[in-house]
Protein backbone atom coordinates (compact mmCIF):
# COMPACT_ATOMS: atom_id res chain seq x y z
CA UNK A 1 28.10 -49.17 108.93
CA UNK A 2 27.14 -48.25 105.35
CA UNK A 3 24.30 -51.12 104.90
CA UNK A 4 21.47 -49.35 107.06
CA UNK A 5 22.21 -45.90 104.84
CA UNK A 6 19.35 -45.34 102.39
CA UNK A 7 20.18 -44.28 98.89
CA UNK A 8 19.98 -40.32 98.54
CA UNK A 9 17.38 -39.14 96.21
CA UNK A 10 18.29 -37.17 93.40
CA UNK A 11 15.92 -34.79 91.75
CA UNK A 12 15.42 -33.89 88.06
CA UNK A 13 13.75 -31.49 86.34
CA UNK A 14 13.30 -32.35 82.80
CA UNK A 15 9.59 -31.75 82.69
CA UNK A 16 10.09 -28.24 83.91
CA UNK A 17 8.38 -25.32 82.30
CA UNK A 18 10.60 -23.51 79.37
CA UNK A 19 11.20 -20.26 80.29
CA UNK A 20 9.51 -17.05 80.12
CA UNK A 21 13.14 -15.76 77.84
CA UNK A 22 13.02 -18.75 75.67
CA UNK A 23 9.28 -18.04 75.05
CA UNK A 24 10.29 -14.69 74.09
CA UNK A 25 12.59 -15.47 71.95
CA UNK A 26 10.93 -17.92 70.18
CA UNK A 27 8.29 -15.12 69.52
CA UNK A 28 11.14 -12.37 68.38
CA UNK A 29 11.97 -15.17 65.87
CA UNK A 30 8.29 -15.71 64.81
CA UNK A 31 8.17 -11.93 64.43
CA UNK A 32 11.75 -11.50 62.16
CA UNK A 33 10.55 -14.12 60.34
CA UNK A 34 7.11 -12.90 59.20
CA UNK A 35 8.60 -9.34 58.60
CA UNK A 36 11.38 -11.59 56.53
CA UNK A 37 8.82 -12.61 54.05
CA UNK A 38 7.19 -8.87 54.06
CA UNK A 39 10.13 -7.43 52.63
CA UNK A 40 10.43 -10.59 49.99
CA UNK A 41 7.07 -9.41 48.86
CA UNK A 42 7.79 -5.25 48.37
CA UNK A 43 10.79 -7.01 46.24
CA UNK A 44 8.61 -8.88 44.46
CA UNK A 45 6.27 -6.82 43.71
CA UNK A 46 8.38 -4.99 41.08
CA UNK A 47 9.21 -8.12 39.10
CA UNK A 48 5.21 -9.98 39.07
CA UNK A 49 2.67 -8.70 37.53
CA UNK A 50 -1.11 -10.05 37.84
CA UNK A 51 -3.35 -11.69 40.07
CA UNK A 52 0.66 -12.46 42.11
CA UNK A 53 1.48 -8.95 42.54
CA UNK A 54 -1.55 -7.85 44.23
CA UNK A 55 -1.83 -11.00 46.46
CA UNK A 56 2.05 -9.85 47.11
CA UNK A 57 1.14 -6.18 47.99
CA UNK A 58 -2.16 -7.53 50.25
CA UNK A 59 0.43 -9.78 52.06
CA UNK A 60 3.09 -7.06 52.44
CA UNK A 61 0.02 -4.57 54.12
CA UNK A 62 -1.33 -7.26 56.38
CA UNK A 63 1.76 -9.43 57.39
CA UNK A 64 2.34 -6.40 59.92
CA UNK A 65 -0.69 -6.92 61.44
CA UNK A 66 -0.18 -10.70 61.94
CA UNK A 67 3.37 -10.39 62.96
CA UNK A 68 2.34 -8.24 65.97
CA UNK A 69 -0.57 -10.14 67.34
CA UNK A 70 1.68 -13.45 66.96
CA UNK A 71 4.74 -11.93 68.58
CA UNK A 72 2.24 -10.12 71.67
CA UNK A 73 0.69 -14.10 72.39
CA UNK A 74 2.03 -15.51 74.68
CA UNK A 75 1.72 -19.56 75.83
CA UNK A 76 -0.02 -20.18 79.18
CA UNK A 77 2.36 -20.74 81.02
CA UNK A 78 2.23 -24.71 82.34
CA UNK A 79 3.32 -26.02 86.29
CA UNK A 80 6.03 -27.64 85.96
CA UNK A 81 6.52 -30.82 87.86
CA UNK A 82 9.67 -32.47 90.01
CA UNK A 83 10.01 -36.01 90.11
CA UNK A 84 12.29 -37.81 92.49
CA UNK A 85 14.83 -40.29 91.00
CA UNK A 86 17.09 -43.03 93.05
CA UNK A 87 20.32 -43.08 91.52
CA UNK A 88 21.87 -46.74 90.78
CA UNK A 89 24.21 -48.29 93.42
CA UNK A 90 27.87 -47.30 92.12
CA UNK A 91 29.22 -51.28 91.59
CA UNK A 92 32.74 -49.92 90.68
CA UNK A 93 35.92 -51.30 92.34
CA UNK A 94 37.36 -48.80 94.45
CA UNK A 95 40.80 -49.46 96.41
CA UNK A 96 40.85 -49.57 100.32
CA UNK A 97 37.98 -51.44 100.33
């Protein structure tokens, strides 16, 4: 009775697309980080002096800039794709059989 049964087929989706939410907050991240370093530079503006403090105070203007047109791009979003997978014949003992 059970040797003319095919195997079912099992599915899996490992190659899916990530997520629109994990995009996002991969981009939040992007965007705390870069504002991060913006306030590292105010700081340390008071304690360079120099060629550093102004490259520090030009960063601190223009990371805001960056940070939003980084955070606003988002990835093309790629098909996904399904791929069928037989599972293994289960070879374990079972009793009543």
């Amino acid at each position: 009775m059970g040797h003319g049964k095919q195997a079912p087929v099992v599915h899996t989706v490992t190659s899916a697309q990530t997520s629109s939410t994990d995009d996002q907050a991969q981009r939040i991240r992007r965007y705390l980080t870069m504002m991060g370093i913006r306030i590292v530079c105010f700081g340390l503006v008071f304690v360079s002096s120099g060629w550093l403090r102004w490259v520090e105070i030009i960063a601190a203007v223009a990371l805001p800039y960056f940070a939003v047109v980084i955070a606003n791009a988002v990835r093309p979003r790629e098909d996904g794709h399904i791929t069928p997978v037989t599972p293994e014949q289960d070879k374990t003992k079972q009793l009543g059989r």
